[in-house]
N, C-alpha and C. Protein backbone atom coordinates (compact mmCIF):
# COMPACT_ATOMS: atom_id res chain seq x y z
N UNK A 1 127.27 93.06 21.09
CA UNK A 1 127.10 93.05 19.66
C UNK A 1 128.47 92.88 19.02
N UNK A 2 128.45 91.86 17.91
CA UNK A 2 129.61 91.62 17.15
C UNK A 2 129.86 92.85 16.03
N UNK A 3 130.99 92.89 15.98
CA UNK A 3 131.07 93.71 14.20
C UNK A 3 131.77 93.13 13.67
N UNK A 4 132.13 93.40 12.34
CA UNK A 4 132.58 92.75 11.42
C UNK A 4 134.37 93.61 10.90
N UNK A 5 135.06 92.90 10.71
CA UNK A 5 135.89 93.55 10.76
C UNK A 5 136.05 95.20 10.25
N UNK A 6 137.21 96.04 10.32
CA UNK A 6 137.14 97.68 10.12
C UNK A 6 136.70 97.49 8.55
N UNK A 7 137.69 96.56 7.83
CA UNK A 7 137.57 96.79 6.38
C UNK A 7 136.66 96.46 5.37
N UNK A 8 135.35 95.62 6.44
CA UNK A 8 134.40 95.17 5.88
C UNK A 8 133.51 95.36 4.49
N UNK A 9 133.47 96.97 4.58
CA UNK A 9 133.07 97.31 3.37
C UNK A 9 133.55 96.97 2.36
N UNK A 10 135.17 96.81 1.94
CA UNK A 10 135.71 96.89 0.93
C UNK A 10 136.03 94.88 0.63
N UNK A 11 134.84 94.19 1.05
CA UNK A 11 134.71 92.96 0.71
C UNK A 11 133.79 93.26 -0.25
N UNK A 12 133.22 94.18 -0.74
CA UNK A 12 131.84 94.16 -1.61
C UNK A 12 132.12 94.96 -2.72
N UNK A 13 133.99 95.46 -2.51
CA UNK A 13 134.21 95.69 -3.97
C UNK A 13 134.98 94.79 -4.56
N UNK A 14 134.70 95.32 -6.26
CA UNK A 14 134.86 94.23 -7.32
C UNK A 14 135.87 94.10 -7.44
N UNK A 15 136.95 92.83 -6.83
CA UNK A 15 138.20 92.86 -7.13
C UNK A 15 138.66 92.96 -8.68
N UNK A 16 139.67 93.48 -9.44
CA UNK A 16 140.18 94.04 -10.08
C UNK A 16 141.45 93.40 -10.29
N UNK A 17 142.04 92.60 -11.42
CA UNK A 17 143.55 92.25 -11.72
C UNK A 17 144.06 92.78 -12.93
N UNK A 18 145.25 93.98 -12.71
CA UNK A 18 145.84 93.75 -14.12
C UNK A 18 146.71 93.08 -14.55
N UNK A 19 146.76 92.65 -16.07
CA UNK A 19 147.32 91.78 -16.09
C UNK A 19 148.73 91.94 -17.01
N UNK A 20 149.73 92.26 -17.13
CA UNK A 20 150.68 92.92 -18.10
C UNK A 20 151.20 91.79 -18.60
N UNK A 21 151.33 91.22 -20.58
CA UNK A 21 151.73 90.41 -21.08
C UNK A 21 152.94 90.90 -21.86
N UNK A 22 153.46 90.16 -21.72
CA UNK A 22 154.88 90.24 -23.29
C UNK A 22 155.44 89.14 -23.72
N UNK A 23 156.25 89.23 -24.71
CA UNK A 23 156.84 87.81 -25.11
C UNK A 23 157.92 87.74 -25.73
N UNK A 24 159.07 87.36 -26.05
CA UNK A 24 160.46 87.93 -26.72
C UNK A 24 160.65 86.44 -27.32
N UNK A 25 161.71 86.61 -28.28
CA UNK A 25 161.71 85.08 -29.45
C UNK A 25 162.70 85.06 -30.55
N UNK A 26 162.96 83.96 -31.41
CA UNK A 26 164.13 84.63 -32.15
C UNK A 26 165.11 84.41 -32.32
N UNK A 27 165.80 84.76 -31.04
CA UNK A 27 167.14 84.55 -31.13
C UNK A 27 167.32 83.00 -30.14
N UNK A 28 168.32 82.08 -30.97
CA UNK A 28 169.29 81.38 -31.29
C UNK A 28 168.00 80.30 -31.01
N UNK A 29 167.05 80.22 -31.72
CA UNK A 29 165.71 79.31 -31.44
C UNK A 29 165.21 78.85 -30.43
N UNK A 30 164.95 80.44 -29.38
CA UNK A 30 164.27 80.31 -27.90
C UNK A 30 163.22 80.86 -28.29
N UNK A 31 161.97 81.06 -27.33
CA UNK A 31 161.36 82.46 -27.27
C UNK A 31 160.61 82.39 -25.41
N UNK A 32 160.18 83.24 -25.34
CA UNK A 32 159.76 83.28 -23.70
C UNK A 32 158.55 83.95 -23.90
N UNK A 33 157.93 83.95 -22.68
CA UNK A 33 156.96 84.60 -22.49
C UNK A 33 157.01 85.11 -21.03
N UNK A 34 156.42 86.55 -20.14
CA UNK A 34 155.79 86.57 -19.30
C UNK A 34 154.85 87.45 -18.78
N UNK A 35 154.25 87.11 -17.68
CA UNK A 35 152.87 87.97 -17.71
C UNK A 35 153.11 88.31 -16.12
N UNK A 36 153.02 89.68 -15.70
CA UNK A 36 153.15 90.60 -14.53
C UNK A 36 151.53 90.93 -14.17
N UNK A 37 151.02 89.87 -12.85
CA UNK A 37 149.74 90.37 -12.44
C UNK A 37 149.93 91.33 -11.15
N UNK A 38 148.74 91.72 -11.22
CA UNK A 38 148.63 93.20 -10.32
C UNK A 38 147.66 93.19 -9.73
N UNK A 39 147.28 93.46 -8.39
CA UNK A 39 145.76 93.62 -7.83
C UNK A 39 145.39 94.99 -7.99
N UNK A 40 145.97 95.80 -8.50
CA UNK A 40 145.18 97.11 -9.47
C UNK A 40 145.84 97.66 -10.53
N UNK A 41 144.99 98.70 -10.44
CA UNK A 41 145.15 98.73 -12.12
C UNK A 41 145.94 100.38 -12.05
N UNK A 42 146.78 100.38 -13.26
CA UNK A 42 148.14 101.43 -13.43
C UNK A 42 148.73 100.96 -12.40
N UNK A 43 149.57 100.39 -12.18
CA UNK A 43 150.15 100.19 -11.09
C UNK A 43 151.63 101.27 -11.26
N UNK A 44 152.02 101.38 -10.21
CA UNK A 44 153.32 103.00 -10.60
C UNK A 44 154.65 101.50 -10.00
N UNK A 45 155.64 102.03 -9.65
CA UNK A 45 157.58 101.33 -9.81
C UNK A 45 157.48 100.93 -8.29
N UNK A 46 156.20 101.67 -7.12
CA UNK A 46 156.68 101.38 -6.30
C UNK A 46 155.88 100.03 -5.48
N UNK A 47 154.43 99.32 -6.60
CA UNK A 47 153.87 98.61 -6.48
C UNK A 47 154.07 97.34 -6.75
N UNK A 48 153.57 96.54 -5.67
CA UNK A 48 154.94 95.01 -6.30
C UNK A 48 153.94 94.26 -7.22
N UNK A 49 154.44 92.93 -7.99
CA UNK A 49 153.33 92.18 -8.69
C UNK A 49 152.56 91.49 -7.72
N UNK A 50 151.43 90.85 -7.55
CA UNK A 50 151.07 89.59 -7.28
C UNK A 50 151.56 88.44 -7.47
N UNK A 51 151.54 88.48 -8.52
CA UNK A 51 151.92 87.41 -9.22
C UNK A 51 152.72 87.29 -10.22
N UNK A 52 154.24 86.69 -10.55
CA UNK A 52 154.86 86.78 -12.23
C UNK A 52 154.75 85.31 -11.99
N UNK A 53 154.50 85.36 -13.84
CA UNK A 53 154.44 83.93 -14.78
C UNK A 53 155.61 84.58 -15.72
N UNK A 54 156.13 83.46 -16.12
CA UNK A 54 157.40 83.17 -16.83
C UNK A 54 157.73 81.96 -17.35
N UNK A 55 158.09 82.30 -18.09
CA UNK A 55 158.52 80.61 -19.05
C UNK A 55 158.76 80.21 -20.53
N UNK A 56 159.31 79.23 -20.97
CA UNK A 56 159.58 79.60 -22.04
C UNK A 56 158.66 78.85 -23.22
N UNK A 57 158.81 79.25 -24.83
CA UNK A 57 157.77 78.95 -25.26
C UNK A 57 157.84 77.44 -25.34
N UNK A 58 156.88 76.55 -25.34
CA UNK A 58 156.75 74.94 -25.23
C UNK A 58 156.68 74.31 -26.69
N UNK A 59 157.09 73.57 -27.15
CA UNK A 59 156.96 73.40 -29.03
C UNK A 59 157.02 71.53 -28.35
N UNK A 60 157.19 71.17 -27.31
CA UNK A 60 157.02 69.76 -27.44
C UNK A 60 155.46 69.39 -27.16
N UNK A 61 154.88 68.76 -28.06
CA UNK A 61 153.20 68.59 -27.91
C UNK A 61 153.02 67.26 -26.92
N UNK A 62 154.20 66.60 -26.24
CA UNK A 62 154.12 65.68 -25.31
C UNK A 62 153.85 66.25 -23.41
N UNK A 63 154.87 67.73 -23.82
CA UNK A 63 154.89 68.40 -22.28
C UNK A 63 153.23 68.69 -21.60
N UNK A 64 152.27 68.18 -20.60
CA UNK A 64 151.50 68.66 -20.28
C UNK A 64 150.76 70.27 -20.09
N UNK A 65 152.06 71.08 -20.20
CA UNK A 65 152.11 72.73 -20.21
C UNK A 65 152.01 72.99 -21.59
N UNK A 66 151.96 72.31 -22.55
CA UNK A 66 151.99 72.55 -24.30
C UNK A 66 151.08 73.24 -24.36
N UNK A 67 151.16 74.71 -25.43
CA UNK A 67 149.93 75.29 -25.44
C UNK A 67 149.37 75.15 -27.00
N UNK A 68 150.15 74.55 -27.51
CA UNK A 68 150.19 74.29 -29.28
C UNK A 68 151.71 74.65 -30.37
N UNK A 69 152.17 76.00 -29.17
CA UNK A 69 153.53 76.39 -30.26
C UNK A 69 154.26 75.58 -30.88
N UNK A 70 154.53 75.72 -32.19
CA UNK A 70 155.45 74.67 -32.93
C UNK A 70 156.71 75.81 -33.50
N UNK A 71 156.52 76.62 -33.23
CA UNK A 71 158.04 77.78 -33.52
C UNK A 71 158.37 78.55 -32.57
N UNK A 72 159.70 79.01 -32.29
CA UNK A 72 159.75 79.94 -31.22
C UNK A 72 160.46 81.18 -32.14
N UNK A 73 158.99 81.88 -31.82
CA UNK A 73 158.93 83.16 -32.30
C UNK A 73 158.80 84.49 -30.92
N UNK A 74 158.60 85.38 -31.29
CA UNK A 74 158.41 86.47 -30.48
C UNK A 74 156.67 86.75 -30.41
N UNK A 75 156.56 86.44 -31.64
CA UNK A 75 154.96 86.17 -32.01
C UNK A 75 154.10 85.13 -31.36
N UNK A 76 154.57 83.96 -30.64
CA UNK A 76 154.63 82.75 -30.42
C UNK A 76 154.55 83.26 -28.71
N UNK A 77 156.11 83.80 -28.42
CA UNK A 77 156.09 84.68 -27.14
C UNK A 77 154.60 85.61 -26.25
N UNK A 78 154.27 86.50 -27.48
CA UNK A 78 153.39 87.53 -27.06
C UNK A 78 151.94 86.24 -26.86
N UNK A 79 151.57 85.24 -27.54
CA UNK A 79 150.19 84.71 -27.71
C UNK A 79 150.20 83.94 -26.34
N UNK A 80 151.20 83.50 -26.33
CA UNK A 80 151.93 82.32 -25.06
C UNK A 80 151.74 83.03 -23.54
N UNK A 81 152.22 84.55 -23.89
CA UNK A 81 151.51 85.08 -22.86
C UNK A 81 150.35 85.38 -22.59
N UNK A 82 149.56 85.54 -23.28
CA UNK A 82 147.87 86.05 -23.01
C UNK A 82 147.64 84.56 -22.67
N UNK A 83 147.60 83.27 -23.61
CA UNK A 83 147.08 82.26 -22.41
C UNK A 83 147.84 81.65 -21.12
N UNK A 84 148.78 82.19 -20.85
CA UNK A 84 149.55 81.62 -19.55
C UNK A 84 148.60 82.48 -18.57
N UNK A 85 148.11 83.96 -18.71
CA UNK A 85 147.07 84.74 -17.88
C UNK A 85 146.07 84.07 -17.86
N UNK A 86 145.80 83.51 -18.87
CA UNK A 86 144.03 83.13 -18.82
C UNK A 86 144.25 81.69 -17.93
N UNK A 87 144.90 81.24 -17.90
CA UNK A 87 144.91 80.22 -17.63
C UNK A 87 145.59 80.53 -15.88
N UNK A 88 146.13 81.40 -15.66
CA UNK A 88 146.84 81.36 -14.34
C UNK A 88 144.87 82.22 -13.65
N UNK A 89 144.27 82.89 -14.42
CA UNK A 89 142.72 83.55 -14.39
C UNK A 89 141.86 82.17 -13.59
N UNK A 90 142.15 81.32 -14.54
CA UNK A 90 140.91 80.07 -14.45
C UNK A 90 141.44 79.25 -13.33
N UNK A 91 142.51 79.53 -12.64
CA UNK A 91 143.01 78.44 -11.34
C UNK A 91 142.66 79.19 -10.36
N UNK A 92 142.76 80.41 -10.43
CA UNK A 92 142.33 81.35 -9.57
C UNK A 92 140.68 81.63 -9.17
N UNK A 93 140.05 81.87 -10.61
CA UNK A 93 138.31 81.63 -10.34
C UNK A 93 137.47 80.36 -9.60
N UNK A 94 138.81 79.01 -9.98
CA UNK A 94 138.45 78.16 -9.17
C UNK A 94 138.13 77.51 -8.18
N UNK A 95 139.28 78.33 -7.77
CA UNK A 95 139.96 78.44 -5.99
C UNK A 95 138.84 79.44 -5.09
N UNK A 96 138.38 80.41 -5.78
CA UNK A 96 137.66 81.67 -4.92
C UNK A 96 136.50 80.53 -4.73
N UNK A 97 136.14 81.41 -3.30
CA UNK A 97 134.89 80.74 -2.40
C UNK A 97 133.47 81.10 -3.23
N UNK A 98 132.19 80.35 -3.39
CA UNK A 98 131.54 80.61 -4.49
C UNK A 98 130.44 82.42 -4.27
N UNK A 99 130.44 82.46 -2.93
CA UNK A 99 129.86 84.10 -2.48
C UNK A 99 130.84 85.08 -2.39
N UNK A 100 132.07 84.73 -3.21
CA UNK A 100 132.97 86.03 -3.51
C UNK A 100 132.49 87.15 -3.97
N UNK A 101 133.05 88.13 -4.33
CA UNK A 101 132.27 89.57 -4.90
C UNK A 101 132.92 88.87 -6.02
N UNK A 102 132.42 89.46 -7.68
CA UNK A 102 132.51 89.06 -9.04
C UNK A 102 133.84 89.62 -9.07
N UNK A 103 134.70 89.00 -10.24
CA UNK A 103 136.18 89.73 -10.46
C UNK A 103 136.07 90.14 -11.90
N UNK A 104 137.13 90.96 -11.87
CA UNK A 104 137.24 91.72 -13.10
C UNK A 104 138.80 91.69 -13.52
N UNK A 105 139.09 91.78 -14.91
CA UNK A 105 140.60 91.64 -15.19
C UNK A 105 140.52 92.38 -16.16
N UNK A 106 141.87 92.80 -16.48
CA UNK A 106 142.28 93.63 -18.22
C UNK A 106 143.57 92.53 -17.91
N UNK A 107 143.74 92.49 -19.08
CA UNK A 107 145.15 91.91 -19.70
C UNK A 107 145.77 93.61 -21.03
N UNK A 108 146.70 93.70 -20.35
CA UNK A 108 147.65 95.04 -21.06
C UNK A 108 148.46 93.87 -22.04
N UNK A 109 148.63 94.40 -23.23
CA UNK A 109 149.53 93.37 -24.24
C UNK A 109 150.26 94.86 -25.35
N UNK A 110 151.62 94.45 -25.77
CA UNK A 110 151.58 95.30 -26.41
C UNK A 110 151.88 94.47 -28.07
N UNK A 111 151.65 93.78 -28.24
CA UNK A 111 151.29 93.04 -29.33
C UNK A 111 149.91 92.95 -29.88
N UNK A 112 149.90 94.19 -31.35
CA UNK A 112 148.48 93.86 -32.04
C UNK A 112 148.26 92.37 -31.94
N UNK A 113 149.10 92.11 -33.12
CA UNK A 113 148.92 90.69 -33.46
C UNK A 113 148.35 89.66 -32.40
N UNK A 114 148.90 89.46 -31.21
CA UNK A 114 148.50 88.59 -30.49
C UNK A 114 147.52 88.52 -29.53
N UNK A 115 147.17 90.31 -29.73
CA UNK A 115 145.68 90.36 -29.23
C UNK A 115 144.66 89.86 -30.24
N UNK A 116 144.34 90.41 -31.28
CA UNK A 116 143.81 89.97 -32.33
C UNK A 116 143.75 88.69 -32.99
N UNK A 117 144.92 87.56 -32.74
CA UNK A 117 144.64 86.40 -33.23
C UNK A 117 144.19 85.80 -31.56
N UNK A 118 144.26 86.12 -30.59
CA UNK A 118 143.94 85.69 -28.96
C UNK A 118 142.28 85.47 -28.69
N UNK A 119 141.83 87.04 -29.71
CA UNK A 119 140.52 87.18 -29.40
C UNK A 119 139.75 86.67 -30.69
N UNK A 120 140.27 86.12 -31.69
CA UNK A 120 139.68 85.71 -32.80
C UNK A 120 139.11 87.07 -33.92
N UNK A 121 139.79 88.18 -33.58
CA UNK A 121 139.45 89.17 -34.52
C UNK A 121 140.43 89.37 -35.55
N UNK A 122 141.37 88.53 -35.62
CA UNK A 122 142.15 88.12 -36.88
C UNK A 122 142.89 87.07 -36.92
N UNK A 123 143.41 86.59 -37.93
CA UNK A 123 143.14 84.98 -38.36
C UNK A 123 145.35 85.18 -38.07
N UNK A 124 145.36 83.87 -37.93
CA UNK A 124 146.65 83.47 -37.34
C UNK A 124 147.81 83.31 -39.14
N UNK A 125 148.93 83.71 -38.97
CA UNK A 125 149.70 83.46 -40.02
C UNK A 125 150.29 82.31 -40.13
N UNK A 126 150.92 81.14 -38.61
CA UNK A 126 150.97 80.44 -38.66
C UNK A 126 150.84 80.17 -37.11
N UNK A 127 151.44 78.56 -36.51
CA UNK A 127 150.91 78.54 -35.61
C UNK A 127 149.56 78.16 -34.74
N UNK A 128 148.66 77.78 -35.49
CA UNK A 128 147.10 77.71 -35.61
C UNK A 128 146.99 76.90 -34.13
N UNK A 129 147.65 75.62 -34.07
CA UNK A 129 147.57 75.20 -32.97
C UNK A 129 147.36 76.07 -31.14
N UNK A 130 148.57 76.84 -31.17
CA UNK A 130 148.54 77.53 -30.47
C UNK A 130 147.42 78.39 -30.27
N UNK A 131 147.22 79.47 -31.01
CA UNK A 131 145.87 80.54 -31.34
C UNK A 131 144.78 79.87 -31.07
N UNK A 132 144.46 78.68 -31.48
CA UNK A 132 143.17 77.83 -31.20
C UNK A 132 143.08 78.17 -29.92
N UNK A 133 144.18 77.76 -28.64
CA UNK A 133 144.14 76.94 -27.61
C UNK A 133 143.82 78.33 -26.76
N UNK A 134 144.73 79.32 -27.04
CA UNK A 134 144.33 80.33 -26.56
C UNK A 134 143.30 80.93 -26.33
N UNK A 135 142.80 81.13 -27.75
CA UNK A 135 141.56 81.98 -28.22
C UNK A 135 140.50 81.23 -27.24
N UNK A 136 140.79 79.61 -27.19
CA UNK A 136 139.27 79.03 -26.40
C UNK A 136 139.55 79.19 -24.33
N UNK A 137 141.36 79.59 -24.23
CA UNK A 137 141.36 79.52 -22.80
C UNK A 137 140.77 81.01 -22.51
N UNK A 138 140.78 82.34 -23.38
CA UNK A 138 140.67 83.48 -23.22
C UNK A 138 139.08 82.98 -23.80
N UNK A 139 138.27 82.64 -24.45
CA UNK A 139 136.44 82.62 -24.05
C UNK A 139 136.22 82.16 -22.94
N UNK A 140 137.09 81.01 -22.29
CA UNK A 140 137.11 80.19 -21.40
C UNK A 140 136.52 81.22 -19.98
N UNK A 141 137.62 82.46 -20.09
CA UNK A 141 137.47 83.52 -19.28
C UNK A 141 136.61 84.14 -18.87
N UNK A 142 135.94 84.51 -20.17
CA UNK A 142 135.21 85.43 -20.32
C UNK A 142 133.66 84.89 -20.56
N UNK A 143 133.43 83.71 -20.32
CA UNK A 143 132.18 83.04 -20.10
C UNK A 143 132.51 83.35 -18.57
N UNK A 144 133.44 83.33 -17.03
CA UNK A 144 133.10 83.28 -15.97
C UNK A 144 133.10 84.76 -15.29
N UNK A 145 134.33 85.73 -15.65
CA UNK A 145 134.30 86.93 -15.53
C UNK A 145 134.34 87.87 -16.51
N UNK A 146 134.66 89.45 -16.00
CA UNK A 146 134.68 90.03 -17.31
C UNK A 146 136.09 90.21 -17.40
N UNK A 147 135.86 90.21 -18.47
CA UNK A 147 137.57 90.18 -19.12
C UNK A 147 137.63 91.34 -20.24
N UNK A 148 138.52 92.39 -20.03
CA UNK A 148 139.19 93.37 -20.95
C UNK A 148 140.14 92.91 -21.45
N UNK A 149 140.73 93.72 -22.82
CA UNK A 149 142.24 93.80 -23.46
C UNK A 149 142.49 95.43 -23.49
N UNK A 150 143.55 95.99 -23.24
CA UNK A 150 144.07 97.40 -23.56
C UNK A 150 145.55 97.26 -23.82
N UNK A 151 145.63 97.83 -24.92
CA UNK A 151 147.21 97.94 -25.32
C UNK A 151 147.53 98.99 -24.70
N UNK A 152 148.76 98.47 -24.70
CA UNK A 152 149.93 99.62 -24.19
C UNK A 152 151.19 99.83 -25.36
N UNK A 153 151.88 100.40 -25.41
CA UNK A 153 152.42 101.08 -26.09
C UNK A 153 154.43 100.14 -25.57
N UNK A 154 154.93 99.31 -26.23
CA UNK A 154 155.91 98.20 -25.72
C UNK A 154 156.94 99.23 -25.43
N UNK A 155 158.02 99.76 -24.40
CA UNK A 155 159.18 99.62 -24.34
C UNK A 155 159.04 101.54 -24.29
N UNK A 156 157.84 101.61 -23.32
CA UNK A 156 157.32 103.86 -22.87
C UNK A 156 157.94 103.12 -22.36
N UNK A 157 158.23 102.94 -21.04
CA UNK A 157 158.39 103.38 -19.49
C UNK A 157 157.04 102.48 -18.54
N UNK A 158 156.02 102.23 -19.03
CA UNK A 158 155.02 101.64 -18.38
C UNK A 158 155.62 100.20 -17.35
N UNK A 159 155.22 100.84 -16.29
CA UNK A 159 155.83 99.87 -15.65
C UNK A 159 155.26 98.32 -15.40
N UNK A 160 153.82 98.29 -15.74
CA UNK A 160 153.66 96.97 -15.93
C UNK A 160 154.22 95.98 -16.78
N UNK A 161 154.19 96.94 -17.99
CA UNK A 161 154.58 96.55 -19.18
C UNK A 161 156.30 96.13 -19.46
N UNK A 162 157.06 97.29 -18.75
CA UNK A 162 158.56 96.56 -18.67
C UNK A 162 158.63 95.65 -17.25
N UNK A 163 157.77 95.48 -16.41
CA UNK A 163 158.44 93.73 -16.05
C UNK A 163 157.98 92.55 -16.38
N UNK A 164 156.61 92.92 -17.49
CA UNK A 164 156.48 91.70 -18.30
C UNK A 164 157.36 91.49 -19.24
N UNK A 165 157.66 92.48 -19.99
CA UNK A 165 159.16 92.22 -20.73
C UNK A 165 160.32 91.71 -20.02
N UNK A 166 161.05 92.41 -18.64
CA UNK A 166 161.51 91.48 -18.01
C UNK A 166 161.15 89.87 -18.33
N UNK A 167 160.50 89.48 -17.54
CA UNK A 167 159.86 88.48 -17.38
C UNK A 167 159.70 87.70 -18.66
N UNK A 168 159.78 87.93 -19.73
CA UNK A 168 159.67 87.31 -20.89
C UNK A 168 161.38 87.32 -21.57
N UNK A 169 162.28 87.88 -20.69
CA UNK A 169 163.53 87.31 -21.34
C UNK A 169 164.21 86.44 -21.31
């Protein structure tokens, strides 16, 4: 008789990504973004990422990576990050084999604003381009898995949260 490997069981739980966003901007007309993924959730100083995204904000509407930004803001930063996740989300849902167990994500942001103009529960000040693109890569999401938002609180100690700041300088 065959068995299946020791860890077998734990193929039938719901994988889980967190996702930590930030974005910095501003100064001398840069801004960045990056997003610290995690294969669980609270992760503590001694847990490594999965995955970092990084990069800076895109304002040329020719670059194929354009997400709409036409200013480099910090504001621009934080939105830039929630769709660089959704979008690093949707290469990933792609890739999984189709009898995977279902996945689940939070994205941690510590930007009201860019949760709220991300998820369409408040209207953009400027920028529209961008927010559009987002707002439809983050439904994009959440039509295939489930998708959370939870703020965190920018610049405690949270360690997801300061190496997405890292990552966004």
């Amino acid at each position: 008789m065959v068995h299946g490997p020791p860890n077998f069981p734990t193929l039938h739980r719901t994988p889980h990504f967190s996702i930590y966003t930030d974005g910095s901007g501003g100064h001398n007309n840069t801004a960045g973004w990056g997003a610290a993924i995690f294969a669980q959730p609270n992760p503590s100083p001694e847990q490594h990422w999965l995955s970092a995204l990084y990069g800076p904000v895109l304002t040329a509407s020719f670059d194929p990576l354009w997400l709409g930004a036409t200013t480099h803001t910090n504001n621009t930063g934080e939105v830039s990050a929630i769709g660089e996740a959704c979008r690093w989300l949707l290469e990933y849902i792609e890739l999984r084999l189709p009898f995977a167990p279902p996945l689940t994500a939070t994205i941690h942001y510590d930007s009201m604003y860019a949760y709220g103009v991300s998820t369409r529960l408040s209207t953009p000040t400027c920028n529209h381009g961008l927010v559009e693109m987002v707002a439809r890569l983050v439904d994009r999401v959440r039509s295939k898995i489930q998708l959370t938002f939870q703020h965190v609180k920018g610049h405690s100690g949270e360690h997801g949260n300061e190496v997405a700041d890292r990552l966004a300088e």
